[in-house]
C-alpha atoms as a PDB file:
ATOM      1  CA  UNK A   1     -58.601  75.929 -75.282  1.00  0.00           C
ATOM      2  CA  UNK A   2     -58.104  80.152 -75.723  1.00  0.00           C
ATOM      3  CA  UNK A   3     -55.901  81.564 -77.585  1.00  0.00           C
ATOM      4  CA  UNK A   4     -53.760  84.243 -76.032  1.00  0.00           C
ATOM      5  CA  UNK A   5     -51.829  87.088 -77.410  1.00  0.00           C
ATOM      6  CA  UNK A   6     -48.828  87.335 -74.724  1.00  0.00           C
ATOM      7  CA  UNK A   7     -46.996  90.798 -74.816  1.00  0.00           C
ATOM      8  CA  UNK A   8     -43.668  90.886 -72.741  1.00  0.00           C
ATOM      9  CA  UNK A   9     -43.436  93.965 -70.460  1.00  0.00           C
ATOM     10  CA  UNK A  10     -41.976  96.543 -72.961  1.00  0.00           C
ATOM     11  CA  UNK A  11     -45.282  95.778 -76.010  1.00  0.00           C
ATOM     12  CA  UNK A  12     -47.793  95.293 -72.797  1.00  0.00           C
ATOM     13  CA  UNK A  13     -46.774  98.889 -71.164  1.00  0.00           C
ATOM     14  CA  UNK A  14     -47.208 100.160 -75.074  1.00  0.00           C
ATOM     15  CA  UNK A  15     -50.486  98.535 -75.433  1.00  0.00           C
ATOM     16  CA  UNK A  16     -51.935 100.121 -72.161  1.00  0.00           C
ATOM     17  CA  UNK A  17     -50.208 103.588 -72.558  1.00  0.00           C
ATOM     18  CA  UNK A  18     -51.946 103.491 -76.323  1.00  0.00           C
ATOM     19  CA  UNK A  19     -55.262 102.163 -75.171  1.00  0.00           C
ATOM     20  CA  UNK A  20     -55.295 104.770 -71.777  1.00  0.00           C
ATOM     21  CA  UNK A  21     -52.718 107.101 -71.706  1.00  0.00           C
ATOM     22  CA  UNK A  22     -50.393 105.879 -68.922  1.00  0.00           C
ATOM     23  CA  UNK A  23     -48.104 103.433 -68.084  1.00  0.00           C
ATOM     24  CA  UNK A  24     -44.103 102.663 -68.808  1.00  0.00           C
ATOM     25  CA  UNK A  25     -42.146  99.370 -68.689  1.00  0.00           C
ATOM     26  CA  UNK A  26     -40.632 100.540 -65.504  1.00  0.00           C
ATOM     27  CA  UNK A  27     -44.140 100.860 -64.240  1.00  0.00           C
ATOM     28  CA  UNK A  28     -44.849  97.537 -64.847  1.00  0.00           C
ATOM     29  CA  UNK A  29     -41.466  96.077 -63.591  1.00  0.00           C
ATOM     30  CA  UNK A  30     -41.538  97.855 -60.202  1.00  0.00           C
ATOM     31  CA  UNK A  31     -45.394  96.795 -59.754  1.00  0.00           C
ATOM     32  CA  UNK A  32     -44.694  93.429 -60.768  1.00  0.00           C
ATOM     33  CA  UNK A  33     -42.623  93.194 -57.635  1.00  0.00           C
ATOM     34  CA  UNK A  34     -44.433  95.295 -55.147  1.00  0.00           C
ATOM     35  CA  UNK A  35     -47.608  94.234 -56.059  1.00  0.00           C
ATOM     36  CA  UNK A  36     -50.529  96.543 -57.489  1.00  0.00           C
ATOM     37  CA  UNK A  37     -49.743  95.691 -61.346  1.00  0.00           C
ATOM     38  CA  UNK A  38     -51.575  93.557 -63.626  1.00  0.00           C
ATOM     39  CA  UNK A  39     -51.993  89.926 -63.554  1.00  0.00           C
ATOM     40  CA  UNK A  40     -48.832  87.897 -65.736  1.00  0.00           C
ATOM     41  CA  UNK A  41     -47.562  84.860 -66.758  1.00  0.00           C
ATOM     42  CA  UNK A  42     -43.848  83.495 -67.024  1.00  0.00           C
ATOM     43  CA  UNK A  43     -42.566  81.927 -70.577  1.00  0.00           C
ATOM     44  CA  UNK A  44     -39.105  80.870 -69.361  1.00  0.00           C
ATOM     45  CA  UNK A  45     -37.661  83.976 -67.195  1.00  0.00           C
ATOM     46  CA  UNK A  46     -39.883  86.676 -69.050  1.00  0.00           C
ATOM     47  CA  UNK A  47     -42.713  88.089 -67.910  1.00  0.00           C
ATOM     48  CA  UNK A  48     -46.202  88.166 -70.438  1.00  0.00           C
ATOM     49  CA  UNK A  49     -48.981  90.298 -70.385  1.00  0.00           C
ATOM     50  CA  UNK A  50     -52.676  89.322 -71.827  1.00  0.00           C
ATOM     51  CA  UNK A  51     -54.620  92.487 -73.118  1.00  0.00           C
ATOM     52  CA  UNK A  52     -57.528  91.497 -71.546  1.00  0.00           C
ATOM     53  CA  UNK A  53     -55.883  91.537 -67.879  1.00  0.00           C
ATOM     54  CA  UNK A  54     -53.875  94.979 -68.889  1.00  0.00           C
ATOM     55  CA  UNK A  55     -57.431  95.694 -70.048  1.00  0.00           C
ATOM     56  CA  UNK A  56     -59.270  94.896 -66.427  1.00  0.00           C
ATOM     57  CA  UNK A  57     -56.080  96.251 -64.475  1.00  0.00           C
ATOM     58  CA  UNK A  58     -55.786  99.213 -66.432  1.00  0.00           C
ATOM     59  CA  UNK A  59     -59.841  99.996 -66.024  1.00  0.00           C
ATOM     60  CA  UNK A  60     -59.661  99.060 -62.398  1.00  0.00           C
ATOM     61  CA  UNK A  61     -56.831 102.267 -61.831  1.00  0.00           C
ATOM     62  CA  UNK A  62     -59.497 104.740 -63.846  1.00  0.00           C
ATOM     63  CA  UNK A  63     -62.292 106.427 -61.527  1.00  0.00           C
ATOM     64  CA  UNK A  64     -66.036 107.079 -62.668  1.00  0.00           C
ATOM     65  CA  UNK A  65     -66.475 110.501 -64.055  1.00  0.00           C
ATOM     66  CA  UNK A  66     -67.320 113.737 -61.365  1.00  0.00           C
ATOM     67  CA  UNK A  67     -67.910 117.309 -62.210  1.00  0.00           C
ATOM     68  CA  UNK A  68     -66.205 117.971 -58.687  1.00  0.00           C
ATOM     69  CA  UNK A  69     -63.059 117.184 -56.671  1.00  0.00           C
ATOM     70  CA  UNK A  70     -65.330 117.202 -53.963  1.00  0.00           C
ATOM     71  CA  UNK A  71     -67.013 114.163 -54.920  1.00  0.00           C
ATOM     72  CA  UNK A  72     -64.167 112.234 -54.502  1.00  0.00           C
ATOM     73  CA  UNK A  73     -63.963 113.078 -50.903  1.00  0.00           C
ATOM     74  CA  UNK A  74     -67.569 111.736 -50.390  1.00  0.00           C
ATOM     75  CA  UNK A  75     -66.295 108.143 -52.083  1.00  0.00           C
END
């Protein structure tokens, strides 16, 4: 059995602004109802976080590095 670290919304939008530079608890509210956000878990009524899926949603929301804005109209 793993171990996990759960961060409620206000520590897990910390933890991903920290790690990438974006992201707010509101962020993760409004996603977490309209879809798009990371994965979570329910203790009770709250909502938990892992790091490691902020980690893959967070990555997944980054694009591979260009030298042009071009190239992202060729993707």
């Amino acid at each position: 059995m793993t171990a996990h670290n759960y961060l409620r919304r206000a520590p897990a939008a910390e933890y991903v602004h920290e790690r990438y530079g974006f992201c707010t608890a509101g962020t993760l509210a409004r996603l977490a109802v309209v879809g798009g956000g990371p994965r979570y878990r329910k203790i009770g009524k709250w909502p938990v976080y892992t790091p490691e899926d902020l980690d893959a949603w967070a990555q997944s929301k980054i694009s591979q590095p260009v030298s042009s804005t071009s190239e992202y109209a060729s993707k």
